[in-house]
Protein backbone atom coordinates (compact mmCIF):
# COMPACT_ATOMS: atom_id res chain seq x y z
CA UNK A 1 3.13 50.79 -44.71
CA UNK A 2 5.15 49.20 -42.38
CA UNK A 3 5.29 49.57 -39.01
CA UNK A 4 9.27 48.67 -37.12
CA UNK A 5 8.81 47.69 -33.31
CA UNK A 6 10.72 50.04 -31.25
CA UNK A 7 12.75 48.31 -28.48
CA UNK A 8 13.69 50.55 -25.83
CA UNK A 9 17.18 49.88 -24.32
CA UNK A 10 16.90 48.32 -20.36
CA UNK A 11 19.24 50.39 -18.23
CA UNK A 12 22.01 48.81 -16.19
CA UNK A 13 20.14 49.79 -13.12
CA UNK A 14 17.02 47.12 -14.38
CA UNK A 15 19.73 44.54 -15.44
CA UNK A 16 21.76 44.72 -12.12
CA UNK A 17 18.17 44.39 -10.49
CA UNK A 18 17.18 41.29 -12.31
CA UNK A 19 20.24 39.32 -12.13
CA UNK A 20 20.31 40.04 -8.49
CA UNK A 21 16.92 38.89 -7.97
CA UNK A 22 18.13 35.09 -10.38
CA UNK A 23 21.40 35.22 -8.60
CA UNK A 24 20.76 35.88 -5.20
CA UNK A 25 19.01 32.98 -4.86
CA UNK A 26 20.73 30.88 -6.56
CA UNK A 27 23.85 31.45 -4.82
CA UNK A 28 22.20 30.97 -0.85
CA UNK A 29 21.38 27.08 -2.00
CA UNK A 30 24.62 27.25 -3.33
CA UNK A 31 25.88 28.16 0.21
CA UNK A 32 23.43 26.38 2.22
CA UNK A 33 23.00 23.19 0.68
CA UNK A 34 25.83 19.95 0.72
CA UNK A 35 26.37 16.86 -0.90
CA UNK A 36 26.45 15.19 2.56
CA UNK A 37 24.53 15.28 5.62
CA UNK A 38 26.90 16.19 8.18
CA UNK A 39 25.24 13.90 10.91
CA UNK A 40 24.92 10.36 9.26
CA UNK A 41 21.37 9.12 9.56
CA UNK A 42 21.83 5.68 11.63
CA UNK A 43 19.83 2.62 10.76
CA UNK A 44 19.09 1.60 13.77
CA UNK A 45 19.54 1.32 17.44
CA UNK A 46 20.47 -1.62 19.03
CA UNK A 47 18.96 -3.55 21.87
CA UNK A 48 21.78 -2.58 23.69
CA UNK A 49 21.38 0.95 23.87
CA UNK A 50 17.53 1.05 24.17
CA UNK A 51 18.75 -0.98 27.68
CA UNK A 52 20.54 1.77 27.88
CA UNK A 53 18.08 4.58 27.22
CA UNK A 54 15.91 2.84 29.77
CA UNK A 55 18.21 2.77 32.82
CA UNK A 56 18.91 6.19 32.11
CA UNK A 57 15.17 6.71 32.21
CA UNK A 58 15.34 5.02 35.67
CA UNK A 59 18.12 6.72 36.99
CA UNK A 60 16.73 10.11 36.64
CA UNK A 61 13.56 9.85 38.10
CA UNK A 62 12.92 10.63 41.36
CA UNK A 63 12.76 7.93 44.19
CA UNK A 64 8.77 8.57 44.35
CA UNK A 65 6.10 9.78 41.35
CA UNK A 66 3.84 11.44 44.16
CA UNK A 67 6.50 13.50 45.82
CA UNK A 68 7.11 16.94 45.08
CA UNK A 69 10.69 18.53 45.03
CA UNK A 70 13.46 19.62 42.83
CA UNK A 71 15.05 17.16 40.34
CA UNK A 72 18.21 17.52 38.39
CA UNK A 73 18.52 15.55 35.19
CA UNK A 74 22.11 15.08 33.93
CA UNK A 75 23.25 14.28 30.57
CA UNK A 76 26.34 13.87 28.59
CA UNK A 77 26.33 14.43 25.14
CA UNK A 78 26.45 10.80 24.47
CA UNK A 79 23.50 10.45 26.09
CA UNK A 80 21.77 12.86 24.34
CA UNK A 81 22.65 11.60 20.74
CA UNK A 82 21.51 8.19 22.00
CA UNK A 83 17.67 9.84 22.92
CA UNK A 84 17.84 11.85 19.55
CA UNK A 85 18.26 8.40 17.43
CA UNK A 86 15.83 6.97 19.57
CA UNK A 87 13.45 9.83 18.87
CA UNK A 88 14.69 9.39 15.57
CA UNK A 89 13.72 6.11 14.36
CA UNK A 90 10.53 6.06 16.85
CA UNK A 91 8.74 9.36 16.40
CA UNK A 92 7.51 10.24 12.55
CA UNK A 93 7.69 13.38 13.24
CA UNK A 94 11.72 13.39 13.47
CA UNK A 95 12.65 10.73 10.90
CA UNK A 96 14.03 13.49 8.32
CA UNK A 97 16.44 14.74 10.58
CA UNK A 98 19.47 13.17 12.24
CA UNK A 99 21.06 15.08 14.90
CA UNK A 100 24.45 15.47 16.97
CA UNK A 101 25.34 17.30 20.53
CA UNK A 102 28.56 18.01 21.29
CA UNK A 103 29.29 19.95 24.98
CA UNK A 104 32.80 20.95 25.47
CA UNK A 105 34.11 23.92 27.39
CA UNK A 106 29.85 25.48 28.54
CA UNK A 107 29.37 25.38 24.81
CA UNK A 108 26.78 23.38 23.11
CA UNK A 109 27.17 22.48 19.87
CA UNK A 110 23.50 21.26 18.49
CA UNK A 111 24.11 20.09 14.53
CA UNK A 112 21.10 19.10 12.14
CA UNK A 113 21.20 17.08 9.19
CA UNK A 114 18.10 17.09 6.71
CA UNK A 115 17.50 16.13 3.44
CA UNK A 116 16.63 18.62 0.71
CA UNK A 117 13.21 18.00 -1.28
CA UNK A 118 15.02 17.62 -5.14
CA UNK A 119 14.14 15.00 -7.12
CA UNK A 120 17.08 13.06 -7.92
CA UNK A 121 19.72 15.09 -5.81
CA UNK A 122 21.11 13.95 -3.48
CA UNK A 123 21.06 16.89 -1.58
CA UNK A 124 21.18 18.01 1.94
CA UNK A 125 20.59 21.16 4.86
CA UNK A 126 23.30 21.21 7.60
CA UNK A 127 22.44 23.15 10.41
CA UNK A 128 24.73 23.89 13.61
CA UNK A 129 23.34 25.99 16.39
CA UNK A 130 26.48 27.10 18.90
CA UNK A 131 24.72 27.59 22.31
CA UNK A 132 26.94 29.26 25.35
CA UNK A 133 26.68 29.46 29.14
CA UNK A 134 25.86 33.40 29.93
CA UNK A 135 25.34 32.78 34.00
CA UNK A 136 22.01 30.97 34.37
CA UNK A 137 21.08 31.47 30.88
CA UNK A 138 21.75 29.75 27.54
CA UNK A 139 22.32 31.71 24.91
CA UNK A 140 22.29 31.59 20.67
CA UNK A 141 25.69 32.79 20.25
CA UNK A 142 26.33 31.31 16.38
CA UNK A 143 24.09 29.57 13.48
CA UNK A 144 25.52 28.83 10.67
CA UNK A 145 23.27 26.84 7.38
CA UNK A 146 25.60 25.26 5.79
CA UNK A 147 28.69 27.42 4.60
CA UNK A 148 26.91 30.35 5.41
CA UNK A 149 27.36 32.07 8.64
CA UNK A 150 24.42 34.08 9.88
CA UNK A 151 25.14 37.90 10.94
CA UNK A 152 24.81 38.54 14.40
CA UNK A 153 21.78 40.78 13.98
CA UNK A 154 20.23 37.34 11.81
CA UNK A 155 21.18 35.23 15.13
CA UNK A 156 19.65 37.89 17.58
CA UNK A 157 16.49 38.58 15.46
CA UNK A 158 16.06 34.54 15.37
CA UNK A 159 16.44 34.06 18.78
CA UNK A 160 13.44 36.28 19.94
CA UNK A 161 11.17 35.15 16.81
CA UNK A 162 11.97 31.79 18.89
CA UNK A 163 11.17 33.50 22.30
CA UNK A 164 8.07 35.11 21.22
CA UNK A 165 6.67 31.49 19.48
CA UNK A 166 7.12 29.47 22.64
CA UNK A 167 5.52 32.60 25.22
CA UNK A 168 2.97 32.22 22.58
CA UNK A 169 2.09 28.79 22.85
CA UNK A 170 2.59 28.84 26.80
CA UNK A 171 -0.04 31.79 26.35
CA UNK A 172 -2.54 29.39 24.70
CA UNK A 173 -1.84 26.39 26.46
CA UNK A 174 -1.39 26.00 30.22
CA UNK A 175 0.43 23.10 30.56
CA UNK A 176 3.53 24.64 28.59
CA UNK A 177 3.60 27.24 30.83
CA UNK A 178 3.67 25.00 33.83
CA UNK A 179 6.31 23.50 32.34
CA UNK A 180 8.22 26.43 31.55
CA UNK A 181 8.19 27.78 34.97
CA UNK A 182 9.59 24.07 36.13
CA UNK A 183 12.48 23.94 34.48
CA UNK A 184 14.49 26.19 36.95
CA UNK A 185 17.62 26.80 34.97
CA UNK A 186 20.33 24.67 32.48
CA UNK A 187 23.70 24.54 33.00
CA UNK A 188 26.24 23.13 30.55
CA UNK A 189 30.09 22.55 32.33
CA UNK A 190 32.31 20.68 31.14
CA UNK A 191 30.93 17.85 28.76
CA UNK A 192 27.43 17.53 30.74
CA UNK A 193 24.42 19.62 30.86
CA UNK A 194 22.43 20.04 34.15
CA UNK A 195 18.39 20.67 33.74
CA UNK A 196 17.02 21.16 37.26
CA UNK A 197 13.22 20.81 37.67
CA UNK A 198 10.54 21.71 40.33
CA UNK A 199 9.37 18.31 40.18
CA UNK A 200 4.93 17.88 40.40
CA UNK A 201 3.46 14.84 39.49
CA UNK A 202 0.42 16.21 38.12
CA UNK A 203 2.65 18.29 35.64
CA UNK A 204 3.40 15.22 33.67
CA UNK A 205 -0.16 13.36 33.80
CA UNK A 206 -1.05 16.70 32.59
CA UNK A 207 1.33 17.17 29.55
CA UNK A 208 0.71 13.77 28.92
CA UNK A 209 -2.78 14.04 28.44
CA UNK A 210 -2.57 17.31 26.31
CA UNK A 211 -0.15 15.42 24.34
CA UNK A 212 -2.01 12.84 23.61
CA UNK A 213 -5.39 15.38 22.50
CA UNK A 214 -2.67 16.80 19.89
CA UNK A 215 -2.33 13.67 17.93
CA UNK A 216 -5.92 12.53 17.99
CA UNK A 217 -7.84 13.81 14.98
CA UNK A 218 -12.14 14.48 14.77
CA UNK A 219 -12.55 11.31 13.19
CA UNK A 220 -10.22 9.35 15.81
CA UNK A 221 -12.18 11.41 18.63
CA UNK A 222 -15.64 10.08 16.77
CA UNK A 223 -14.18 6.23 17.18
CA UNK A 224 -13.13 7.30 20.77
CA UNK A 225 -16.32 7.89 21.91
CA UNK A 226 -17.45 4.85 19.74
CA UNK A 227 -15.87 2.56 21.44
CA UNK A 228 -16.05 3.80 24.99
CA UNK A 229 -19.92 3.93 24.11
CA UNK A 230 -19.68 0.14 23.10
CA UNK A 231 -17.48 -0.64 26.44
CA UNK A 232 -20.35 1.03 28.69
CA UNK A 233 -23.03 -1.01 27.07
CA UNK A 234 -21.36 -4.39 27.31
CA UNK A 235 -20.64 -3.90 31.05
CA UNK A 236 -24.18 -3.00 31.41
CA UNK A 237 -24.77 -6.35 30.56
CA UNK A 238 -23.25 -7.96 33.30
CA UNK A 239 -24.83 -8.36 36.70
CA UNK A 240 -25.06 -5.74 38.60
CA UNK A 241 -23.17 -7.56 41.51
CA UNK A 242 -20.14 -8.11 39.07
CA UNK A 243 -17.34 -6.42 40.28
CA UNK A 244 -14.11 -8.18 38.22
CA UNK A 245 -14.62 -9.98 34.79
CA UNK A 246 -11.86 -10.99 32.13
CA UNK A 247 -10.64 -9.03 29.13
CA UNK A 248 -12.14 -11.59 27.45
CA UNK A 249 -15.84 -10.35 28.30
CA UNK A 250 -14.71 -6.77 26.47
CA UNK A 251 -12.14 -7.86 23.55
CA UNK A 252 -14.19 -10.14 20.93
CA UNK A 253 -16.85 -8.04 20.99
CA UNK A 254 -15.05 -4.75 20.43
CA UNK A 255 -12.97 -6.40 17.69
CA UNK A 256 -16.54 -7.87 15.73
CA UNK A 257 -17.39 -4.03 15.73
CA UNK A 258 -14.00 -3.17 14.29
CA UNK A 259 -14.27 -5.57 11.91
CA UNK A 260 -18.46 -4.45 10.89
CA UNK A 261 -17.03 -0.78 10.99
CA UNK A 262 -14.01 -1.01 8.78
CA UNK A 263 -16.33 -3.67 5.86
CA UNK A 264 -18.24 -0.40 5.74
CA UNK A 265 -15.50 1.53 4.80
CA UNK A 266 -13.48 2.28 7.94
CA UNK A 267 -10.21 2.65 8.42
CA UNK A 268 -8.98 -0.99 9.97
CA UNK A 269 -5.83 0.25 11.52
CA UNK A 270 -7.33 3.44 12.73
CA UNK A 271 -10.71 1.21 14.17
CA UNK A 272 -8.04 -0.85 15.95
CA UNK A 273 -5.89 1.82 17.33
CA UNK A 274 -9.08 4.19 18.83
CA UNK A 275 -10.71 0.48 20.33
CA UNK A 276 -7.06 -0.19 22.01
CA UNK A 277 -6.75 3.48 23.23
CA UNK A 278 -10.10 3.71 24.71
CA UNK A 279 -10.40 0.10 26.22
CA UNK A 280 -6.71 1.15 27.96
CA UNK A 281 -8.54 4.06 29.29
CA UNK A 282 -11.27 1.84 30.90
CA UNK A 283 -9.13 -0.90 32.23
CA UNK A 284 -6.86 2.09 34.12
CA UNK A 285 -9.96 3.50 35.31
CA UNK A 286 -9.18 7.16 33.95
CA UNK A 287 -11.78 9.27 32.88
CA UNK A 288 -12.68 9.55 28.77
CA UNK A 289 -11.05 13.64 28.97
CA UNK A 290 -7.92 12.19 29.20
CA UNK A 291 -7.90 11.47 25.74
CA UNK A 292 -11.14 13.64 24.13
CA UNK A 293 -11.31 17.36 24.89
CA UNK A 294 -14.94 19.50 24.69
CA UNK A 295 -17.23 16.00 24.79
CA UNK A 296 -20.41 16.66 23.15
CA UNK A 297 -23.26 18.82 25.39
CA UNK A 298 -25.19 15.35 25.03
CA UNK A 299 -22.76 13.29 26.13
CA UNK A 300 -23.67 11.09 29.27
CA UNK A 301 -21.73 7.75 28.68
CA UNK A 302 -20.13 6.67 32.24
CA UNK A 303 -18.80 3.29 31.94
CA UNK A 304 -19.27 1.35 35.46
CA UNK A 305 -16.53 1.01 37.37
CA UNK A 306 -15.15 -2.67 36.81
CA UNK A 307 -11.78 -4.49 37.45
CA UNK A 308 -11.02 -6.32 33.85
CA UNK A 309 -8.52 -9.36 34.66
CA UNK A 310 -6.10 -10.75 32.63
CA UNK A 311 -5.08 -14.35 33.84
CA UNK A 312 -6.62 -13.33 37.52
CA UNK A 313 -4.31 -10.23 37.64
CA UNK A 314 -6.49 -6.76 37.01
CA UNK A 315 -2.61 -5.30 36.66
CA UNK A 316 -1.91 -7.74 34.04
CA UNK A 317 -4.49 -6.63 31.75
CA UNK A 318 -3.38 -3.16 32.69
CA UNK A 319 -0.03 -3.64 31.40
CA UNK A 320 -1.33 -5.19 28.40
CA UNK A 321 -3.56 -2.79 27.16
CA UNK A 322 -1.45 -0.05 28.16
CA UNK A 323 1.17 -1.18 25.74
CA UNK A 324 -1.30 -2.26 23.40
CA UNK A 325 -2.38 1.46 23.53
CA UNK A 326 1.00 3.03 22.92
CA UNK A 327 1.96 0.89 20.45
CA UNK A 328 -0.63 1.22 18.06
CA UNK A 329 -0.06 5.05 18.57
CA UNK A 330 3.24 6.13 19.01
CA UNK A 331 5.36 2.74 17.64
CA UNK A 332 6.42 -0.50 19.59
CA UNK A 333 9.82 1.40 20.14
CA UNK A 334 8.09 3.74 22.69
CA UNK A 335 6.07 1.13 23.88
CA UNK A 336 9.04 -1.18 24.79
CA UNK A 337 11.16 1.49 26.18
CA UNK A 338 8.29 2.89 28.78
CA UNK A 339 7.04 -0.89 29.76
CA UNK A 340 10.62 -1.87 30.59
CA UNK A 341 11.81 1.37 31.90
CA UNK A 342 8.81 0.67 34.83
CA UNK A 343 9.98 -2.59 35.51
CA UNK A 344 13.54 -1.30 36.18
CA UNK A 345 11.88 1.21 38.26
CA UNK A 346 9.48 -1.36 40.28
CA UNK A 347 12.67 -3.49 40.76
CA UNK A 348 14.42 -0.27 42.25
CA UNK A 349 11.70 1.42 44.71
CA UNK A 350 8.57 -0.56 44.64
CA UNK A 351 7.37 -4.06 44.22
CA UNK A 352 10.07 -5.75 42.97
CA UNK A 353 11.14 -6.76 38.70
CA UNK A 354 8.06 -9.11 36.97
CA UNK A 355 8.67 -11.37 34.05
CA UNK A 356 5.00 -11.82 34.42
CA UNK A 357 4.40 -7.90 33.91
CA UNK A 358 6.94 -8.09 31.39
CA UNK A 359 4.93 -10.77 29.71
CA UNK A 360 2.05 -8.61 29.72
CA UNK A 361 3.69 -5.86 28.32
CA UNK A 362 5.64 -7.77 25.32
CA UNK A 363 2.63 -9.39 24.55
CA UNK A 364 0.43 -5.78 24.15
CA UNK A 365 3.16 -4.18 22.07
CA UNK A 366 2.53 -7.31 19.77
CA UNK A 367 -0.96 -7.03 19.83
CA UNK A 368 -0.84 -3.29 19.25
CA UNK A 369 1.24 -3.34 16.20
CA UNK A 370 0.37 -6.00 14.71
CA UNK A 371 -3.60 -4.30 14.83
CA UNK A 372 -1.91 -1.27 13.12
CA UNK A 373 1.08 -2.07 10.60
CA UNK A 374 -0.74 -2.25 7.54
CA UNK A 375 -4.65 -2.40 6.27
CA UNK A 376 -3.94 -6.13 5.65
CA UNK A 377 -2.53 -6.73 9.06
CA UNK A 378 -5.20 -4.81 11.05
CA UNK A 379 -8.25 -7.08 9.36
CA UNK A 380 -6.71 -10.00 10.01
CA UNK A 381 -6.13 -9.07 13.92
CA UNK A 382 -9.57 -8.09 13.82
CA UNK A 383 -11.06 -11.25 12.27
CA UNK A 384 -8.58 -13.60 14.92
CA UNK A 385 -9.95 -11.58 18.03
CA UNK A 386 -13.15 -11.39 17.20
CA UNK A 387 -13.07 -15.28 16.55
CA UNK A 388 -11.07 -15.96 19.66
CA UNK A 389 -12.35 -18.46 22.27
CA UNK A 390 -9.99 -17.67 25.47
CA UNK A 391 -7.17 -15.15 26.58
CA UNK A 392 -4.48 -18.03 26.12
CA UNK A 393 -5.15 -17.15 22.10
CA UNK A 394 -2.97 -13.47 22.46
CA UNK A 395 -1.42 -13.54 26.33
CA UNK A 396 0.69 -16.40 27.06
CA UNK A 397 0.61 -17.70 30.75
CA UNK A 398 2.61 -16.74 33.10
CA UNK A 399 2.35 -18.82 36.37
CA UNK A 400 6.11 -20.07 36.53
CA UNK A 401 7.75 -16.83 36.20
CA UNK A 402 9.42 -15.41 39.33
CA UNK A 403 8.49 -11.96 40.01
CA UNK A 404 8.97 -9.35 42.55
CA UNK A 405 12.72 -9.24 42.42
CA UNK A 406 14.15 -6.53 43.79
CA UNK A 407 17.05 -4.79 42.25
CA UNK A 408 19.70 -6.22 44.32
CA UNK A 409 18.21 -10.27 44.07
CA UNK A 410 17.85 -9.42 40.02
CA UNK A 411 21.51 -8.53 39.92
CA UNK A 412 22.46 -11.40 42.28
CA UNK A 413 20.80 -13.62 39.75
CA UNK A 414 21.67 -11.99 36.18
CA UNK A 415 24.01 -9.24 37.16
CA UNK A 416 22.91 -6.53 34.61
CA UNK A 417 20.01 -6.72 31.75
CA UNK A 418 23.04 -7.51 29.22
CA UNK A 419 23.70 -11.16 30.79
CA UNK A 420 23.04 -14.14 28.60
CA UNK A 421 20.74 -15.94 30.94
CA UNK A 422 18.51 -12.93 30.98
CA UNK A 423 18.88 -12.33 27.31
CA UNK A 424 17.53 -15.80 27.32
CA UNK A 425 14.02 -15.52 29.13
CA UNK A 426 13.18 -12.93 27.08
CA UNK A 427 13.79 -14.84 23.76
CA UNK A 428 11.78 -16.90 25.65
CA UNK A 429 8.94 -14.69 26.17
CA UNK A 430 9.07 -13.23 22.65
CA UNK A 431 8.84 -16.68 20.76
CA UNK A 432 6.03 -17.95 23.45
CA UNK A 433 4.31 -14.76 22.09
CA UNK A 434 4.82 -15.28 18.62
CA UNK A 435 3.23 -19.07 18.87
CA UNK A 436 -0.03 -17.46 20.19
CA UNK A 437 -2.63 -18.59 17.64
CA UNK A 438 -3.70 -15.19 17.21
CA UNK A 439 -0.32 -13.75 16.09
CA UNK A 440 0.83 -17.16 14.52
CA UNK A 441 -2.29 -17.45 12.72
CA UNK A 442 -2.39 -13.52 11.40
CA UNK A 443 1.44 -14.04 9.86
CA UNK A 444 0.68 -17.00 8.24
CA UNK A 445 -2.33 -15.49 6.15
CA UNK A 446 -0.16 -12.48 5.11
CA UNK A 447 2.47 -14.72 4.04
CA UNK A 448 0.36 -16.94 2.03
């Protein structure tokens, strides 16, 4: 007895259903995806336009950090594609995408190149937002992914999912909400875009500092408090009438930890970059919340209060470390761009342009990536500080330099920051820096 499978015919309802369901799909990427990014992703900046990016820094900050009042920052578009290729090639977190303003007529025209995750395609996501002037608001008037054009009711519904995420956040987090209620309104006319702030000091020290809790992870917080612990207990070593001592008192012995921690299994770059970040925080004299939130119920470690020198100067060693810090944590791009952007500053509306502080600063962002480019690099920088016998080893000296030039004597002398002569001193600085016996020494074992 046999027994004949029955197969029951699908109806054209099911097969309409299923295609739809293969097809659908397949014809968004289709739509959506492109052969080429429309923004081309940039290999670099060059030192030109970081110059750049730092005067504009300069120019649109207010005459005094402690004053209250309203700012307006204005940009042109140019200057906004030259911060998003900064951000770019300095920030991880924006390397995959390459990005283009154009303003023209109170319309903003915001495109996004990204590529898409197939193996062996070359593939990408092309993304333009069209933002328009409505009186003091800015408005999503037109998105379109690639070929497709999003419906206006797509556009809308996206635009409040958007609203609702960032009331969220400014829910959960007070500082977004402070800054939320700063920025007064934007304005785009013309080719420019006008952001005007309520300008408050602490608003940035503040965002700064929840920033920087963001990136830190529980096993960076546990070095943290490791080496501020370690910082307490070697200036509890010194007498009691000591009020200055050298970075050279804190810097050797924090490094032999780094080194003992990371032959136990530690992370070398990450020992490096917590020691950095919390000795920066102890030569500035700010307190260890700045950088660890919700300290443990037991914790009692308060550092005394000491002035750590660097060749004499207690602001040399600040500048040092400080770049040292922000180096190791958010790239030597950053690093270079915020330590020269001050020195503009200083030049403009306080004491005067420093080679020396420039020095100091060149000379940290060396330090600080060097201690975190690779596992390799980050023992060796531990082994050559932990060995070293004086400050001269990683800080060149700076007695000759001329410093406290004011913006109009620094222009008399070199005109602008492009000029040859100024080019020159700091080609000087860097290869003085790079003959340190610490940094010379560290290269030369990785090359061999």
């Amino acid at each position: 007895m046999s027994i004949e499978k029955i197969h029951k015919p699908v109806s054209p309802t099911l097969k309409f259903l299923l295609l739809s369901a293969i097809a659908v799909p397949v014809l968004l990427l289709i739509l959506i995806l492109q052969t080429r990014p429309e923004v081309p992703f940039r290999e670099g900046i060059s030192s030109e336009e970081t110059r750049l990016i730092e005067q504009l820094i300069v120019d649109n900050s207010p005459s005094r950090f402690s004053s209250t009042g309203e700012q307006v920052v204005t940009l042109s578009a140019e200057e906004l594609n030259l911060l998003a290729a900064f951000g770019r090639h300095n920030l991880p977190q924006l390397e995959r995408f390459a990005s283009k303003f154009d303003l023209r007529n109170s319309m903003a025209l915001i495109t996004l190149s990204t590529p898409w995750p197939f193996k062996n395609m070359p593939l990408f996501l092309n993304i333009q937002f069209e933002v328009e002037q409505t009186a003091d608001q800015l408005r999503l008037a037109n998105l379109h992914a690639g070929n497709l054009r999003l419906p206006r009711f797509a556009v809308d519904a996206l635009s409040r999912r958007l609203q609702e995420e960032s009331d969220s956040l400014a829910e959960n987090y007070q500082e977004l909400a402070d800054l939320q209620r700063s920025i007064r309104h934007v304005n785009l006319h013309g080719d420019l875009v006008d952001v005007h702030l309520q300008w408050e000091p602490e608003l940035l020290a503040n965002l700064r500092s929840q920033a920087q809790k963001f990136l830190i992870s529980a096993e960076d917080r546990e070095r943290i408090l490791y080496y501020y612990g370690e910082i307490a207990r070697i200036g509890s070593q010194l007498s009691p009438e000591t009020r200055n001592t050298t970075l050279q008192t804190f810097l050797p012995v924090l490094f032999d930890s780094a080194r003992t921690r990371s032959a136990n299994g530690g992370d070398a770059a990450a020992e490096n970059r917590t020691l950095l970040q919390a000795l920066s925080l102890f030569v500035n004299h700010l307190r260890i919340e700045q950088l660890v939130s919700d300290l443990p119920d037991s914790w009692n470690v308060r550092p005394r209060r000491l002035y750590v020198t660097l060749q004499g100067r207690s602001d040399l060693s600040q500048h040092f470390l400080s770049s040292a810090a922000i180096a190791a944590s958010a790239g030597a791009g950053v690093a270079g761009v915020l330590s020269n952007s001050k020195e503009v500053y200083d030049a403009r509306y306080r004491t005067g342009f420093s080679f020396s502080d420039m020095t100091a600063n060149a000379a940290g962002m060396a330090l600080g990536a060097a201690a975190t480019q690779s596992t390799e690099s980050a023992r060796l920088i531990q082994n050559r500080l932990a060995d070293s016998d004086e400050e001269h080893d990683y800080m060149p000296a700076t007695g000759s330099n001329n410093d406290g030039l004011s913006e109009q004597d620094f222009s008399e002398q070199y005109t602008d920051r492009n000029n040859r002569r100024y080019q020159g001193r700091l080609t000087e600085i860097e290869q003085q820096i790079a003959e340190l016996p610490v940094y010379q020494q560290a290269k030369r074992d990785i090359n061999q």
